[in-house]
Protein backbone atom coordinates (compact mmCIF):
# COMPACT_ATOMS: atom_id res chain seq x y z
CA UNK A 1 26.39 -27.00 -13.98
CA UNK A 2 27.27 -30.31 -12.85
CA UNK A 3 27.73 -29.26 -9.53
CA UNK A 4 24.31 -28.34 -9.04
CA UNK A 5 21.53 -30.70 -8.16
CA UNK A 6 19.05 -31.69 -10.95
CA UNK A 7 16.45 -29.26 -9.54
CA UNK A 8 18.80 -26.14 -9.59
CA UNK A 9 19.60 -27.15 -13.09
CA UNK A 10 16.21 -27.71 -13.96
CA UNK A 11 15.55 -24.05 -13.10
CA UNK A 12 18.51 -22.52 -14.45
CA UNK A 13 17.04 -24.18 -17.50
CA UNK A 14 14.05 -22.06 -17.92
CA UNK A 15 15.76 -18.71 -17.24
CA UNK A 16 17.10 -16.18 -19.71
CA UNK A 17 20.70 -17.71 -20.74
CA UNK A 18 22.27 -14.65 -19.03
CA UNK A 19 25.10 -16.36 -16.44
CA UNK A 20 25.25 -13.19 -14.26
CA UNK A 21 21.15 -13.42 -13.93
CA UNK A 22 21.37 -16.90 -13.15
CA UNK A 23 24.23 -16.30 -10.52
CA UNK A 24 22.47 -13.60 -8.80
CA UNK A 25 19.13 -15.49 -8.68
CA UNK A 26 21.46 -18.24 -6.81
CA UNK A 27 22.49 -15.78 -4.44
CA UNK A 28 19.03 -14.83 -3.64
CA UNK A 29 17.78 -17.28 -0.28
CA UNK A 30 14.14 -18.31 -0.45
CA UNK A 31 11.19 -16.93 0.86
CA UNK A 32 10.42 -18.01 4.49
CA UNK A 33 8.27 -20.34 5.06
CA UNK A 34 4.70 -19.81 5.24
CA UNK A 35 4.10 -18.53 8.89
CA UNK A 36 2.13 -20.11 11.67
CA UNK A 37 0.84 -17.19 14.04
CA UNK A 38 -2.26 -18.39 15.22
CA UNK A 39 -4.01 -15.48 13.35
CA UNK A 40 -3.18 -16.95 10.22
CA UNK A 41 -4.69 -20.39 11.35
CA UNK A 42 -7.69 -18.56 12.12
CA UNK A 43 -7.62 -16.94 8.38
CA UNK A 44 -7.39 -20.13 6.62
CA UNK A 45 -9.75 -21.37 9.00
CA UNK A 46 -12.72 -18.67 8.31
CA UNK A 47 -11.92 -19.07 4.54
CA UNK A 48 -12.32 -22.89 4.27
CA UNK A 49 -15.32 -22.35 6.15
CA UNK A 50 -16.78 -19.75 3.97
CA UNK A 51 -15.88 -21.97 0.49
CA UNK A 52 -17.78 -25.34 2.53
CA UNK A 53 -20.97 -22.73 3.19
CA UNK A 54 -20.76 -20.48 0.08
CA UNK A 55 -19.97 -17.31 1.99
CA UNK A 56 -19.22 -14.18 -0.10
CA UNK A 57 -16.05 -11.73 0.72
CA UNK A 58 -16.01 -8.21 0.48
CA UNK A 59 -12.46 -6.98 -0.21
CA UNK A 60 -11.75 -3.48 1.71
CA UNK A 61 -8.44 -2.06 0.27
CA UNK A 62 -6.93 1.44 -0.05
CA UNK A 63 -6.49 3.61 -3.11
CA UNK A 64 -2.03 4.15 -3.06
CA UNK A 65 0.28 1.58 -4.91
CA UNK A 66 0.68 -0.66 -1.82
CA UNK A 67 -3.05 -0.73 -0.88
CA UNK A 68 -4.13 -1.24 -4.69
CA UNK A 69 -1.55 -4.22 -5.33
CA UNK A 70 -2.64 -5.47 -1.54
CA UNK A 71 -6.49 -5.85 -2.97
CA UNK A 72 -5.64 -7.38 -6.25
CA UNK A 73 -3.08 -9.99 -4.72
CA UNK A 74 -6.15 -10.67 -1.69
CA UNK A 75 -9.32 -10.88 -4.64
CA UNK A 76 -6.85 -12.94 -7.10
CA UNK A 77 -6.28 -15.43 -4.11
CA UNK A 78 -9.75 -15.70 -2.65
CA UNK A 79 -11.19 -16.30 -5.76
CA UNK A 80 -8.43 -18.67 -7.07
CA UNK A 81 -9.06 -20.63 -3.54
CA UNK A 82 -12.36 -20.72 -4.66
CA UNK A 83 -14.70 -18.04 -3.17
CA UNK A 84 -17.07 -15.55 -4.54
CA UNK A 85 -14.97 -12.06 -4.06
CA UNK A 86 -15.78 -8.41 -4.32
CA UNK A 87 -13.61 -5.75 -3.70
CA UNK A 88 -13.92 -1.48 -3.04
CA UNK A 89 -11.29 0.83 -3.04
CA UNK A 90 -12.40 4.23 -1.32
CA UNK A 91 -12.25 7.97 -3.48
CA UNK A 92 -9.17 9.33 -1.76
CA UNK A 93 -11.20 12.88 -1.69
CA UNK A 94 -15.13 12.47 -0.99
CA UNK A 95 -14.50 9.44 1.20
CA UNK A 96 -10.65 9.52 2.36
CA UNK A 97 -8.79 6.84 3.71
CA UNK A 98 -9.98 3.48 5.30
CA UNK A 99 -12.92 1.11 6.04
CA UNK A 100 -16.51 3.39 6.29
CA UNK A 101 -19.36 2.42 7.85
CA UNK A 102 -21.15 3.33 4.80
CA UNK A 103 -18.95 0.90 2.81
CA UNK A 104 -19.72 -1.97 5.46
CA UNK A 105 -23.78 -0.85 5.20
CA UNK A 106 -23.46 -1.75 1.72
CA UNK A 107 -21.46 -4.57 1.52
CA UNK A 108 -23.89 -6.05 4.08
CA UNK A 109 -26.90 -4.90 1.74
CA UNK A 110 -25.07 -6.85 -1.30
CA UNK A 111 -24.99 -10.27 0.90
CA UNK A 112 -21.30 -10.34 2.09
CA UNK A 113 -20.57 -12.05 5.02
CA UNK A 114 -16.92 -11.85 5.42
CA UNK A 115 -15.29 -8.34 5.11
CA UNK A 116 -11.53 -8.66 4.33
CA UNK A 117 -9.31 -5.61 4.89
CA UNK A 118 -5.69 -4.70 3.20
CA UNK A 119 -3.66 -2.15 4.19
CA UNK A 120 -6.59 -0.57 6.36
CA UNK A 121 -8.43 -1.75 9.15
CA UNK A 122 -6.78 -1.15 12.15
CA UNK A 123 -8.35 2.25 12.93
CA UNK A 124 -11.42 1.58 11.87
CA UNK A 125 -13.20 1.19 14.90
CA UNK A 126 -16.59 2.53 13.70
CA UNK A 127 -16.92 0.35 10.68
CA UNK A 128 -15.89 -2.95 12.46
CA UNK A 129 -18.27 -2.64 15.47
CA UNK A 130 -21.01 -1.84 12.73
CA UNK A 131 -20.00 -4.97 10.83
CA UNK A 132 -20.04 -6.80 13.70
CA UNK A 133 -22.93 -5.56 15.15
CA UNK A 134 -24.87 -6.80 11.55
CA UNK A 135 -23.42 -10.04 12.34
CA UNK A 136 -20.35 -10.01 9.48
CA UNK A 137 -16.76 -12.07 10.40
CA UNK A 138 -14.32 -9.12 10.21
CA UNK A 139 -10.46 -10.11 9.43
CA UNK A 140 -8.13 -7.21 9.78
CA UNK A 141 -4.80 -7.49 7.36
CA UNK A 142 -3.10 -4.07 8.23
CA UNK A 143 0.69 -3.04 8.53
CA UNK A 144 0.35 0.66 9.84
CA UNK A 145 0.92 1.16 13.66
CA UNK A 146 -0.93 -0.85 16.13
CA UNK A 147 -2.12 2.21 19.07
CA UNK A 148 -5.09 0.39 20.36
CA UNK A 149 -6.89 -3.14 20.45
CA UNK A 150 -8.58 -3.38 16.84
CA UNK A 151 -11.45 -5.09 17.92
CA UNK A 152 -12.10 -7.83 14.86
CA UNK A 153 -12.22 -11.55 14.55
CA UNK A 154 -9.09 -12.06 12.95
CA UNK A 155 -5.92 -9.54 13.00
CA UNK A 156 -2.65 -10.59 10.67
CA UNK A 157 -0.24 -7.66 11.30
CA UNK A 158 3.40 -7.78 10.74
CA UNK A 159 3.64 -6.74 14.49
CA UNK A 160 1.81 -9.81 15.38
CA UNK A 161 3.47 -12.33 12.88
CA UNK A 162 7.09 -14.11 13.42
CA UNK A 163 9.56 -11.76 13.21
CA UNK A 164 10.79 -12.58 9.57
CA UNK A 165 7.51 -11.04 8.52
CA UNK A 166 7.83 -7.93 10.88
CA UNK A 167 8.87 -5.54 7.71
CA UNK A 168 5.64 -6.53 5.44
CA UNK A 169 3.66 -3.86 3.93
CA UNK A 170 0.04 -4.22 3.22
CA UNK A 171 0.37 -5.97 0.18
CA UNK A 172 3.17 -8.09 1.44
CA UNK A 173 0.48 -9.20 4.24
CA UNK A 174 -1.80 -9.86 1.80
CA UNK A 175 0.88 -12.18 -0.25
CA UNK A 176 1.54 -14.07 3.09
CA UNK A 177 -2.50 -14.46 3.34
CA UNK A 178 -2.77 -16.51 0.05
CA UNK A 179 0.54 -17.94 0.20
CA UNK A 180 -1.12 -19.43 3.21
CA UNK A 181 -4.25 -20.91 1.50
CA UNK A 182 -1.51 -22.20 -1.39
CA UNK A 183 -2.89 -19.78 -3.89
CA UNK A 184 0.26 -16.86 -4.30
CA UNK A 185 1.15 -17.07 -7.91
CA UNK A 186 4.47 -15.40 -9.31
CA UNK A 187 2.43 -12.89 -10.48
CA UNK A 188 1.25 -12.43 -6.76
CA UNK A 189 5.26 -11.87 -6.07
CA UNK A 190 5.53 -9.30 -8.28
CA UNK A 191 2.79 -7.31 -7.01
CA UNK A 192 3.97 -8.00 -3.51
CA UNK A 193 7.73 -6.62 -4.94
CA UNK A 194 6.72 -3.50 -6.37
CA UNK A 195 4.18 -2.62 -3.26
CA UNK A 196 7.52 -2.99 -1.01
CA UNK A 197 9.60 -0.90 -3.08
CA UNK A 198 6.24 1.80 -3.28
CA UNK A 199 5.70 2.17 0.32
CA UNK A 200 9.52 2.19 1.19
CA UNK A 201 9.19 -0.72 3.50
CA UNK A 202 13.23 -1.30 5.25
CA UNK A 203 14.66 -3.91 2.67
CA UNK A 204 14.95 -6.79 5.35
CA UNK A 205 13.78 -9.85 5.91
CA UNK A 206 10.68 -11.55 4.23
CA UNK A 207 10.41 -7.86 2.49
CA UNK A 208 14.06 -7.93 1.08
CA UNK A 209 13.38 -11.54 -0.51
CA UNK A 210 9.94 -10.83 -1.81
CA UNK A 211 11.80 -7.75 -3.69
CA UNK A 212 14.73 -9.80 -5.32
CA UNK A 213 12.41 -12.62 -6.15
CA UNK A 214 9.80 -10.95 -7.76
CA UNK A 215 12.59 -8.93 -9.80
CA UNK A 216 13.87 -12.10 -10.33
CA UNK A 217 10.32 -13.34 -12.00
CA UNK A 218 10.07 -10.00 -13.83
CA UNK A 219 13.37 -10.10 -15.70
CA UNK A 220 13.11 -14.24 -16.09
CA UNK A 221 9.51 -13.61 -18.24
CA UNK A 222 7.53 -10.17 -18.83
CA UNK A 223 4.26 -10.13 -16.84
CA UNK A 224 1.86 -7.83 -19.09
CA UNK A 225 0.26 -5.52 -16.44
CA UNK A 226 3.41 -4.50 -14.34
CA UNK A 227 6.23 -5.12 -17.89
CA UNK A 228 3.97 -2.20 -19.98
CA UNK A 229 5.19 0.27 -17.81
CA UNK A 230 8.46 -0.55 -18.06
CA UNK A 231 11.11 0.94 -20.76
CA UNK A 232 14.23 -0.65 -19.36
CA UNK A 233 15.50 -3.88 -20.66
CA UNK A 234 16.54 -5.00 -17.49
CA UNK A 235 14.22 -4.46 -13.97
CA UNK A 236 15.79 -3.09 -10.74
CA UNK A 237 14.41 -1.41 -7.57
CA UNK A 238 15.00 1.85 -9.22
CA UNK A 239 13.05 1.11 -12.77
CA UNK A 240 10.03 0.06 -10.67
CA UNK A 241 9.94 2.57 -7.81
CA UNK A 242 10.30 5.46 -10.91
CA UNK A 243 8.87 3.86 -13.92
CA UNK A 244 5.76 1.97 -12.05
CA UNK A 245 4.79 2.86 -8.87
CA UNK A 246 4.09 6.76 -9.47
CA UNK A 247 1.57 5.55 -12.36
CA UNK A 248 -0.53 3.06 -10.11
CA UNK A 249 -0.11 5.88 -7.42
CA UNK A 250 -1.19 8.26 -9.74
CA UNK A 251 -4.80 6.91 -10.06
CA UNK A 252 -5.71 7.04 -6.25
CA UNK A 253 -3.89 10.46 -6.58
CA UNK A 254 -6.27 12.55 -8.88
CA UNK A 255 -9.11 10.33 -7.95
CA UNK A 256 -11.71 13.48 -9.29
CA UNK A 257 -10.27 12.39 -12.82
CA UNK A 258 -10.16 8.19 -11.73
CA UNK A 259 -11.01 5.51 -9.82
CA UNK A 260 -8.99 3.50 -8.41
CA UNK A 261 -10.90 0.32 -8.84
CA UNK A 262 -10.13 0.47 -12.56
CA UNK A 263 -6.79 -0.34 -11.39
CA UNK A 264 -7.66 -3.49 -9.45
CA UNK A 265 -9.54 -4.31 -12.95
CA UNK A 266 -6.65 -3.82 -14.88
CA UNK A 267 -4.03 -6.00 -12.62
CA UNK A 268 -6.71 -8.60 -12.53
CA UNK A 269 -7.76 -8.45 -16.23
CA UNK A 270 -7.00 -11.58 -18.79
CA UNK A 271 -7.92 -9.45 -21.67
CA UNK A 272 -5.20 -7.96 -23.84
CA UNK A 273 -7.13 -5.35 -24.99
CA UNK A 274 -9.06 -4.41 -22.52
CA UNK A 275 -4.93 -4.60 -20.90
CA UNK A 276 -3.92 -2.15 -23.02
CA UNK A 277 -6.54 0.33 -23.32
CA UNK A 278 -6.50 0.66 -19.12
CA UNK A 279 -2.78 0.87 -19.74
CA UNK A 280 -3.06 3.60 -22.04
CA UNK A 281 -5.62 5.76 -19.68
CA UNK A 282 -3.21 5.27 -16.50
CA UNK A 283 -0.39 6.46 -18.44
CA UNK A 284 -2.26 9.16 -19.73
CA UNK A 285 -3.49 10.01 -15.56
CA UNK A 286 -0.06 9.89 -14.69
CA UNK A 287 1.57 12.58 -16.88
CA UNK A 288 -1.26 15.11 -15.41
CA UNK A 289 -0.11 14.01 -12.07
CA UNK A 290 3.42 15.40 -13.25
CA UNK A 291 2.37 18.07 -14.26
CA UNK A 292 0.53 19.53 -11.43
CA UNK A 293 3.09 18.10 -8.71
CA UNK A 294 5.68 20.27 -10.32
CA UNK A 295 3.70 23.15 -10.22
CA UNK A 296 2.96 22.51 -6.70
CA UNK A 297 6.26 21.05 -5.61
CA UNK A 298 7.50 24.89 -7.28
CA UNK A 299 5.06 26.56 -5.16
CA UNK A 300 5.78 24.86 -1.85
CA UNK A 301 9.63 25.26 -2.43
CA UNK A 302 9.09 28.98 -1.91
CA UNK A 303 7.16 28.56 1.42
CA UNK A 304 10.32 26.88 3.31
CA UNK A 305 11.60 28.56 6.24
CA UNK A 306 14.66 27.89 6.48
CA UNK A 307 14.98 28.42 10.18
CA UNK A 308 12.62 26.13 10.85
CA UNK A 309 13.80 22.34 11.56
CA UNK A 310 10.02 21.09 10.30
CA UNK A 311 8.61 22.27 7.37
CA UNK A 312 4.81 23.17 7.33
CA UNK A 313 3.36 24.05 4.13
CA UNK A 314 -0.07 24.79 3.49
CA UNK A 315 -1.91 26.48 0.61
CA UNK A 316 -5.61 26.52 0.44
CA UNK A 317 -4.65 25.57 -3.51
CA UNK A 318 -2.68 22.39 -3.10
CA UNK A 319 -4.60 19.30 -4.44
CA UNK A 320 -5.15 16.81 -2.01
CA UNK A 321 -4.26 13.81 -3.21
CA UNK A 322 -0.78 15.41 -4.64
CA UNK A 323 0.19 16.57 -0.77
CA UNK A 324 2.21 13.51 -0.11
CA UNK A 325 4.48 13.75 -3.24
CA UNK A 326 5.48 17.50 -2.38
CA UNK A 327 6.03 16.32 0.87
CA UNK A 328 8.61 13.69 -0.09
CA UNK A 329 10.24 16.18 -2.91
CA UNK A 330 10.85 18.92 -0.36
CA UNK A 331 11.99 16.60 2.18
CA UNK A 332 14.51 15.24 -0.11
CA UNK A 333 15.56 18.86 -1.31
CA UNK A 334 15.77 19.83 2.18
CA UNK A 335 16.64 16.90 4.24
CA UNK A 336 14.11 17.95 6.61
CA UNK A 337 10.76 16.18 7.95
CA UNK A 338 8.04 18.06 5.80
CA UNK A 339 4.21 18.23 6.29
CA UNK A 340 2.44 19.53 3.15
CA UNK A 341 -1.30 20.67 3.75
CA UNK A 342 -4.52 21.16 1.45
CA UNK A 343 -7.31 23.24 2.94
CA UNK A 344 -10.82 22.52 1.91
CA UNK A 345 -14.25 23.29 3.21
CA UNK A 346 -13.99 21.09 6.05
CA UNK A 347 -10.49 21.66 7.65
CA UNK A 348 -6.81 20.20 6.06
CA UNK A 349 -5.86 17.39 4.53
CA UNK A 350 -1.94 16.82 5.36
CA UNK A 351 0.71 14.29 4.25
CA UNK A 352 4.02 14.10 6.07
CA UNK A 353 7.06 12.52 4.85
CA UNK A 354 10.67 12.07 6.91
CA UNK A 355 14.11 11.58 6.49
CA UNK A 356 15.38 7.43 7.84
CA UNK A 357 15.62 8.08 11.16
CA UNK A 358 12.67 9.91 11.97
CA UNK A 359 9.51 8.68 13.67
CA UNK A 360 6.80 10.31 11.82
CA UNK A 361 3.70 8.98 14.20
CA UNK A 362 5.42 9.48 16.68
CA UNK A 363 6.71 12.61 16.54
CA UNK A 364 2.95 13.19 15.57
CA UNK A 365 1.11 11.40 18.80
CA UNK A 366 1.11 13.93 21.06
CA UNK A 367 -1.31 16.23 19.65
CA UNK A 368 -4.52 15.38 20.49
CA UNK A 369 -7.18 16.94 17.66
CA UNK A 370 -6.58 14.43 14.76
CA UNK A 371 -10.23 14.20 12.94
CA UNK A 372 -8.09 11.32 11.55
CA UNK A 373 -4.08 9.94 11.61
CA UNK A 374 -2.75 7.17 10.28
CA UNK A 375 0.42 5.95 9.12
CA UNK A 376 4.08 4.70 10.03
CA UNK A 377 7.87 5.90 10.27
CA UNK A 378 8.73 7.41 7.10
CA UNK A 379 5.02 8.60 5.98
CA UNK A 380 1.84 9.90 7.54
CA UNK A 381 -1.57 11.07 6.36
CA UNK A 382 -3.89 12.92 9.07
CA UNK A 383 -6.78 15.71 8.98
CA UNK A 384 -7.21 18.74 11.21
CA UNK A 385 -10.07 20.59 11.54
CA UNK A 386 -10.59 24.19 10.42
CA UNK A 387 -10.88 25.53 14.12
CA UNK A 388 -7.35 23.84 15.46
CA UNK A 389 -4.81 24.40 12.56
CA UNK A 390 -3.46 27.43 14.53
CA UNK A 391 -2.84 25.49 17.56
CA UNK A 392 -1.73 22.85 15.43
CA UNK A 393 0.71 24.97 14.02
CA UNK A 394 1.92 25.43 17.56
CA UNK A 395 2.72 22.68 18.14
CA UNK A 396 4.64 21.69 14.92
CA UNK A 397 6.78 24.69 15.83
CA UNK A 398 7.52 23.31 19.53
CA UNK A 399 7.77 19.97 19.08
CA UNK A 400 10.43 20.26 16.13
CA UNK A 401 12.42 22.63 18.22
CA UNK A 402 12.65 19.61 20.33
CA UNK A 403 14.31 17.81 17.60
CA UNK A 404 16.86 20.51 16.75
């Protein structure tokens, strides 16, 4: 090692004393530097601010693997920077996806001043102008497609960043955000890692070194939250996108059996056995998540049409918050863009997923009766009301013809 300066060798030092680990972690460039988009001025700005006047932050995140490791990494680094932090993740079924005006009513009730979002925000025109209208400082930390002006105080957005950061996903904004205050931890980096890997973000840039690094922290020392999943002796992008990502997911999945705050609970918990005993109920959530996305996955495989260069599957049985797994298993088994759909008393619930390649929003943008869209390339979540699935149907059928 003597060709390595004292520092490198002070490192090597504290890893395992496994040469090919220690040559690949060499290999491995550093993280970027922190960025300096004006935005993020402005969010260290409003947070000093809030710690000098005593200022409480809501935390609005989302209930899927990237949104969930998005609001721990945000709540870990407020409060670390030193401000009083409060976080709410939304039922993926009674309430859906994104910041609700009902959310911001109550946060505003509770004395929050500051309303934080991660991995939401950018559509949610209804519950900002409310928010602003009760006088609260909005900041908007988002990474799904920008379509119109999100009218907040503060918007940090991978679109909007430099363009190392362009690849982010909502809890690699997030990881930026307390990086920026000085307040990311390693453990931050591994929550960052596996929320890349979870919402299949291109492996490039700022993304591609916040994935080797935090593998890199994950094999050099076990972290007890993420490492309890985990059978494998040695961590990859495979052990985490099939051996911990599907049980975070899992929670915000079958959120009529759990809530998806427990999870923020458990990632932030210093407790070993109050660790293990959340451990023990997620695993426990996840194998009925199996279990009914097979049966489902089985049931959807018989609807394909072959002649068809779109699926659309819909069954007024599907559960909702499975939609987006059968989505991604038939697209895999056929290769072909797939929307799955769950019909309940107000209209459908539908998840698409797509082949590389394939635009999801906006091969979705030109139909105009979304109750709700959001999402970006490779994934999409939207509602249609009862009255326009024909038409929507349609259009499915015409617009993948055009991509025959």
């Amino acid at each position: 090692m003597k060709h390595l300066t004292p520092l490198a060798q002070e490192i090597l030092q504290t890893l395992e004393p496994d040469p090919t680990r220690q040559a690949q972690w060499l290999e491995h460039a550093p993280l970027y530097p922190v960025s300096q988009d004006p935005e993020m001025e402005s969010f260290k700005e409003w947070m000093e601010e809030a710690k000098q006047a005593g200022q409480k932050v809501f935390v609005a995140g989302d209930y899927d693997c990237d949104g969930i490791m998005a609001t721990s990494i945000m709540v870990s680094g407020l409060r670390a920077f030193g401000l009083e932090v409060g976080f709410y993740i939304p039922d993926r079924i009674k309430e859906g996806y994104g910041l609700h005006p009902r959310t911001v009513r109550l946060a505003h009730e509770k004395g929050y001043q500051i309303i934080v979002t991660v991995d939401n925000g950018i559509k949610a025109a209804e519950a900002l102008e409310l928010a602003k209208t009760l006088g609260m400082t909005t900041i908007v930390t988002d990474h799904h497609t920008i379509e119109e002006e999100t009218d907040c105080d503060v918007l940090i957005h991978p679109a909007r960043l430099e363009d190392e950061f362009s690849t982010l996903c909502g809890a690699g904004v997030a990881y930026e955000c307390v990086r920026a205050l000085g307040q990311a931890t390693d453990y931050h980096l591994i929550m960052a890692a596996v929320a890349s890997i979870a919402d299949v973000m291109p492996v490039t840039k700022q993304t591609r070194r916040l994935i080797q690094h935090g593998l890199d922290r994950l094999n050099e020392k076990k972290e007890i939250h993420i490492s309890s999943f985990i059978k494998d002796s040695h961590v990859t992008e495979t052990t985490l996108a099939f051996q911990v990502v599907p049980k975070i997911n899992a929670i915000g999945r079958l959120s009529n059996m759990a809530n998806a705050n427990n999870v923020v609970r458990y990632l932030l918990s210093e407790d070993p056995a109050e660790i293990m005993k959340l451990n023990a109920q997620i695993e426990q959530i996840n194998e009925r998540r199996k279990t009914i996305s097979a049966q489902m996955s089985e049931q959807a495989m018989r609807q394909v049409d072959p002649g068809q260069p779109v699926n659309l599957i819909m069954s007024p049985g599907f559960h909702e918050g499975i939609i987006g797994l059968v989505a991604g298993n038939l697209m895999n088994q056929t290769g072909k863009p797939t929307i799955v759909a769950a019909k309940n008393v107000d209209g459908f619930k539908m998840s698409m997923r797509a082949p590389e390649g394939f635009d999801c929003m906006a091969f979705l943008n030109p139909f105009p009766s979304f109750s709700a869209c959001g999402g970006h390339k490779q994934a999409a979540g939207f509602s249609v009301d009862l009255d326009d699935y024909e038409a929507f149907e349609r259009f499915i059928r015409q617009r993948g013809a055009q991509y025959e």
